[in-house]
Protein backbone atom coordinates (compact mmCIF):
# COMPACT_ATOMS: atom_id res chain seq x y z
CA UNK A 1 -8.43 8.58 -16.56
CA UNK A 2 -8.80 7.11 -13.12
CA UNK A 3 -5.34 4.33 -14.21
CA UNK A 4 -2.83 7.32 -15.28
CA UNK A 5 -0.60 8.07 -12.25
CA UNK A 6 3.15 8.58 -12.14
CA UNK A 7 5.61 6.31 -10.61
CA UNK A 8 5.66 8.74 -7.43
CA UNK A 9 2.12 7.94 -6.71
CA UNK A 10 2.62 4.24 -6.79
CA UNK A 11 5.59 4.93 -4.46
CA UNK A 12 3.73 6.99 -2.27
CA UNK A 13 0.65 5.20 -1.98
CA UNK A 14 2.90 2.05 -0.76
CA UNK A 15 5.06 4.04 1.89
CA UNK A 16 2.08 5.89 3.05
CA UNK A 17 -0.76 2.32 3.25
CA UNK A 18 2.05 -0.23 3.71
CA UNK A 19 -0.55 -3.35 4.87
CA UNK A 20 -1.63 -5.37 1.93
CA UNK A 21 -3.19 -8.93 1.21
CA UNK A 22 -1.08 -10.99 0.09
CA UNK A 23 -2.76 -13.60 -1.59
CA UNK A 24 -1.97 -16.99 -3.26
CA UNK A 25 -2.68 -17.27 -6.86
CA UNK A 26 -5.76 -19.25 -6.02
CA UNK A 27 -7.04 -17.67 -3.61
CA UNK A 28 -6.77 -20.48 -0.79
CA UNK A 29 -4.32 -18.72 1.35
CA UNK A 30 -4.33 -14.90 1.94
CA UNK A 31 -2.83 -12.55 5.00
CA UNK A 32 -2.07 -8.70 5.69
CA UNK A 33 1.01 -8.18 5.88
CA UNK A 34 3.28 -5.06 5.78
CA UNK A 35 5.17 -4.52 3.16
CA UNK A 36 8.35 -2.20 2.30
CA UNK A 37 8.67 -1.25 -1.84
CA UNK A 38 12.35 -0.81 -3.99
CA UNK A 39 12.55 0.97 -7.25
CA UNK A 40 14.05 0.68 -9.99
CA UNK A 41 16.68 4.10 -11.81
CA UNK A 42 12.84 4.94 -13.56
CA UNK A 43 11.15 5.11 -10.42
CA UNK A 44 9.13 1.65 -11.35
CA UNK A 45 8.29 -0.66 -8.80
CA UNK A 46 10.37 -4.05 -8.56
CA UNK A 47 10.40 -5.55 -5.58
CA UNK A 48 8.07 -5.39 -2.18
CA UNK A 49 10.23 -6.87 0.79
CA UNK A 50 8.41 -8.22 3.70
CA UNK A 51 8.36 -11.33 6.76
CA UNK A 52 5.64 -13.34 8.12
CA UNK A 53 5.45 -16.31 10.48
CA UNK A 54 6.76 -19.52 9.77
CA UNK A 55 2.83 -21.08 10.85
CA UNK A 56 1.24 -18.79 8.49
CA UNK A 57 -0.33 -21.48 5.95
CA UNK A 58 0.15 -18.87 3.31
CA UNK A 59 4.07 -19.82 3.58
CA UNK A 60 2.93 -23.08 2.74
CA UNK A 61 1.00 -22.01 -0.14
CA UNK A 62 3.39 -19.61 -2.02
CA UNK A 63 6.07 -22.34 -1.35
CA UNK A 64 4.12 -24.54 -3.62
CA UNK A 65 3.17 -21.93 -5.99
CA UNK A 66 5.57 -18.66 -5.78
CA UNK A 67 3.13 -16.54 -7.55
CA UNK A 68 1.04 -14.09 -5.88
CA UNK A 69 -1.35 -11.30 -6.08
CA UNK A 70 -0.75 -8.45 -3.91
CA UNK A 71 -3.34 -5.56 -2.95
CA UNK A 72 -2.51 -2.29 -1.66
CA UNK A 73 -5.99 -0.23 -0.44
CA UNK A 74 -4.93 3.75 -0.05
CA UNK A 75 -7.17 6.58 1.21
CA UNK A 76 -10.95 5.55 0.42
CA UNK A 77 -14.47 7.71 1.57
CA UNK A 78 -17.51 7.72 0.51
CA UNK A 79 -18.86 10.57 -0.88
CA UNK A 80 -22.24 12.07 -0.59
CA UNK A 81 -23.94 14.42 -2.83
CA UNK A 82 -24.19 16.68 0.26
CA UNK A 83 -20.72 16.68 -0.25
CA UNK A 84 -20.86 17.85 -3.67
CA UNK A 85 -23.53 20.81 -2.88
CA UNK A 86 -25.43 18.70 -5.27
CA UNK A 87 -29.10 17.11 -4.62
CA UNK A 88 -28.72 15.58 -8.41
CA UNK A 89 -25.63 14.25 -8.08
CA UNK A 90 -24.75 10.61 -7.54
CA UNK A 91 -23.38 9.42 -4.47
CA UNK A 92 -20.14 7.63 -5.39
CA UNK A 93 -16.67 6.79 -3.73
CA UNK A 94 -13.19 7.87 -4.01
CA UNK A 95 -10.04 5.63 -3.45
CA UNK A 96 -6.90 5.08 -4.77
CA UNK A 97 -5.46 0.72 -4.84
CA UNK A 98 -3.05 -1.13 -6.24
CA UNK A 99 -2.77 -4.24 -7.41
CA UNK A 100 0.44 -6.08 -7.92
CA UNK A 101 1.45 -9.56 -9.36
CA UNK A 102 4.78 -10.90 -8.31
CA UNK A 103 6.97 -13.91 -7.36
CA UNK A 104 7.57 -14.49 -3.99
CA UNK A 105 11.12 -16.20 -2.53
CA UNK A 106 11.78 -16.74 0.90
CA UNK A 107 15.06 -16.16 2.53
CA UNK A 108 16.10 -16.49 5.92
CA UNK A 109 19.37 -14.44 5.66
CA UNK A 110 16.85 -11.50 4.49
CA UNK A 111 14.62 -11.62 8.21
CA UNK A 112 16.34 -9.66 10.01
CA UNK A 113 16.79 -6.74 7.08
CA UNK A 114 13.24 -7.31 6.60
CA UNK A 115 12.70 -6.53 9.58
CA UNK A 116 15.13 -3.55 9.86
CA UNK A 117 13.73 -2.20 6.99
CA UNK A 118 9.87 -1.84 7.91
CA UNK A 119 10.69 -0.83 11.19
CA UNK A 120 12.77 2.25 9.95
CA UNK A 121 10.10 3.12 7.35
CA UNK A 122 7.47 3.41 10.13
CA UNK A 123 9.38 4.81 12.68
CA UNK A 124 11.70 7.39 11.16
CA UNK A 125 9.13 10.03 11.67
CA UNK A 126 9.02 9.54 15.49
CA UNK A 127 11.17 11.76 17.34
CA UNK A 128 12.71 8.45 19.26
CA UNK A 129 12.75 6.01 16.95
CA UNK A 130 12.01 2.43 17.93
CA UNK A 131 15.07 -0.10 16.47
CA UNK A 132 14.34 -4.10 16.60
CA UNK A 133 18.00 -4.53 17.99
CA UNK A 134 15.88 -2.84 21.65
CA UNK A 135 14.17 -6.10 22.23
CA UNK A 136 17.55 -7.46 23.42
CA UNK A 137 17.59 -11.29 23.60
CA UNK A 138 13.97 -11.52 22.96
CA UNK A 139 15.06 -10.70 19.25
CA UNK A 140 16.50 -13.94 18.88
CA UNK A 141 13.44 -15.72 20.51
CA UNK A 142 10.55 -14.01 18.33
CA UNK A 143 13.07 -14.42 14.94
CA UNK A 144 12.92 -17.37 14.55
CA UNK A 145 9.06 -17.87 14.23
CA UNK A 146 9.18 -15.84 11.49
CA UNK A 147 11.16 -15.26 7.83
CA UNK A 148 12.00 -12.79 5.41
CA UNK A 149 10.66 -12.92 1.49
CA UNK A 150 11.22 -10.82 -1.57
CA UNK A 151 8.61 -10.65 -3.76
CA UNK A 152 9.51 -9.92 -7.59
CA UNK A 153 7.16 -7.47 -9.05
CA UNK A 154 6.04 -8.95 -12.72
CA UNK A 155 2.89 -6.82 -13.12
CA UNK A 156 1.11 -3.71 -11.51
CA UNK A 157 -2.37 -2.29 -12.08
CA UNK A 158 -3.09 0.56 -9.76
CA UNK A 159 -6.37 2.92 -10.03
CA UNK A 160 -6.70 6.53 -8.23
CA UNK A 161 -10.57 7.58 -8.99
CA UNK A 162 -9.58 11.13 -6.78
CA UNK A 163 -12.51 13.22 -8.64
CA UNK A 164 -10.45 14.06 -11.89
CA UNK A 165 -14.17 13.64 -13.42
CA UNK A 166 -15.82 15.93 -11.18
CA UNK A 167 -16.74 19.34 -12.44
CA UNK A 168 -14.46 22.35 -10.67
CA UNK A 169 -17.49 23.58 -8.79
CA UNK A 170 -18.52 20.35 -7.31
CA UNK A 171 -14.34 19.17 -6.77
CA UNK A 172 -13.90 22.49 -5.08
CA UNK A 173 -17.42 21.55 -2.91
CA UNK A 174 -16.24 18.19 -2.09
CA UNK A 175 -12.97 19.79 -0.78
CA UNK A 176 -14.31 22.09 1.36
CA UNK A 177 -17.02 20.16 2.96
CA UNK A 178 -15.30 16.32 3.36
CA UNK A 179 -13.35 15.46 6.71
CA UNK A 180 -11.37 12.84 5.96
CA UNK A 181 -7.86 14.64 5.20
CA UNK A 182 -5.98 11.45 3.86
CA UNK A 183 -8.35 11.38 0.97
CA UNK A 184 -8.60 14.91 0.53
CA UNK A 185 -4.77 15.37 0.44
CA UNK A 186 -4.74 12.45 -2.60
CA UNK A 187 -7.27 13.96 -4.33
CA UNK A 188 -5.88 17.68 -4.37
CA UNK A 189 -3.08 15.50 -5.76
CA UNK A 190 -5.00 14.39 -8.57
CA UNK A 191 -6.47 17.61 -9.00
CA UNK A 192 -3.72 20.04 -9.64
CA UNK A 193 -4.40 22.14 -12.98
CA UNK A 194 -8.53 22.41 -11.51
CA UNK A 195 -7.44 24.27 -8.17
CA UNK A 196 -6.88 27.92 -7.25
């Protein structure tokens, strides 16, 4: 129940929590690092383009080893049976995460897209958005501590546990009495057939 999602909800749960760990495949070397997603014609996931710093030892790592796992953490909350009107009701937690498998390759002609690229997906919303190319000659300086990587997506497990279990009365309790609006937007989401 809680794995069946559609290929918008992996794409939206990327665009909308873009800072994973990224992790080597032994778990030596791991760093957050934001992270942009492509698609494929079906909407599947199959690439996640990102940078990090030419220091970071996790370079080091995936150069020896290109695979990596990749973890996305979305909207999370705990919730509280005073949540669900409930006193015998277990407390439990929503979330939504994904986790992703894929090959990493580094590229220095694919910095400075990289870079393009995440900084138009978080500021197009912004009535003046902010462009790298505003640094000036600073640019240059601060590029070339850091480089570009596609990673190639080989596997994805993702799991949305929204309340698609809960009873109507108690989803429609937890809706009306929780605060945090990230989670409840995901979970009326997941929800759609069981609300008015």
């Amino acid at each position: 129940m809680f794995e069946q999602y559609a290929a918008d909800d992996l794409r939206d749960l990327i665009a909308q929590f873009p800072l994973a760990w990224v992790t080597s495949t032994d778990g030596e070397e791991a760093s957050l690092l934001p992270l942009v997603g492509r698609f494929g014609a079906a909407g599947e996931l199959t690439e996640l383009i990102g940078h990090l710093t030419l220091a970071n030892p996790l370079r080091a790592a995936l150069i020896r080893d290109p695979g990596a796992l990749i973890l996305f953490k979305g909207p999370d909350a705990y919730i509280s049976p005073s949540h669900a009107g409930r006193r015998d009701w277990g407390p439990t937690w929503n979330y939504a995460q994904a986790r992703v498998w894929a090959e990493i390759a580094f590229d220095p002609d694919l910095t400075g897209p990289s870079l393009e690229l995440l900084a138009d997906r978080l500021e197009h919303f912004r009535e003046h958005p902010w462009h790298p190319a505003e640094l000036g000659a600073r640019y240059q300086q601060l590029a070339r501590h850091i480089i570009g990587f596609r990673a190639r997506v080989t596997r994805v497990k993702a799991k949305f546990k929204l309340g698609q279990d809960e009873r109507p009365e108690t989803l429609h309790h937890i809706l009306d009495s929780h605060s945090d609006p990230a989670l409840l937007e995901w979970m009326r989401r997941f929800n759609p057939g069981r609300l008015p």
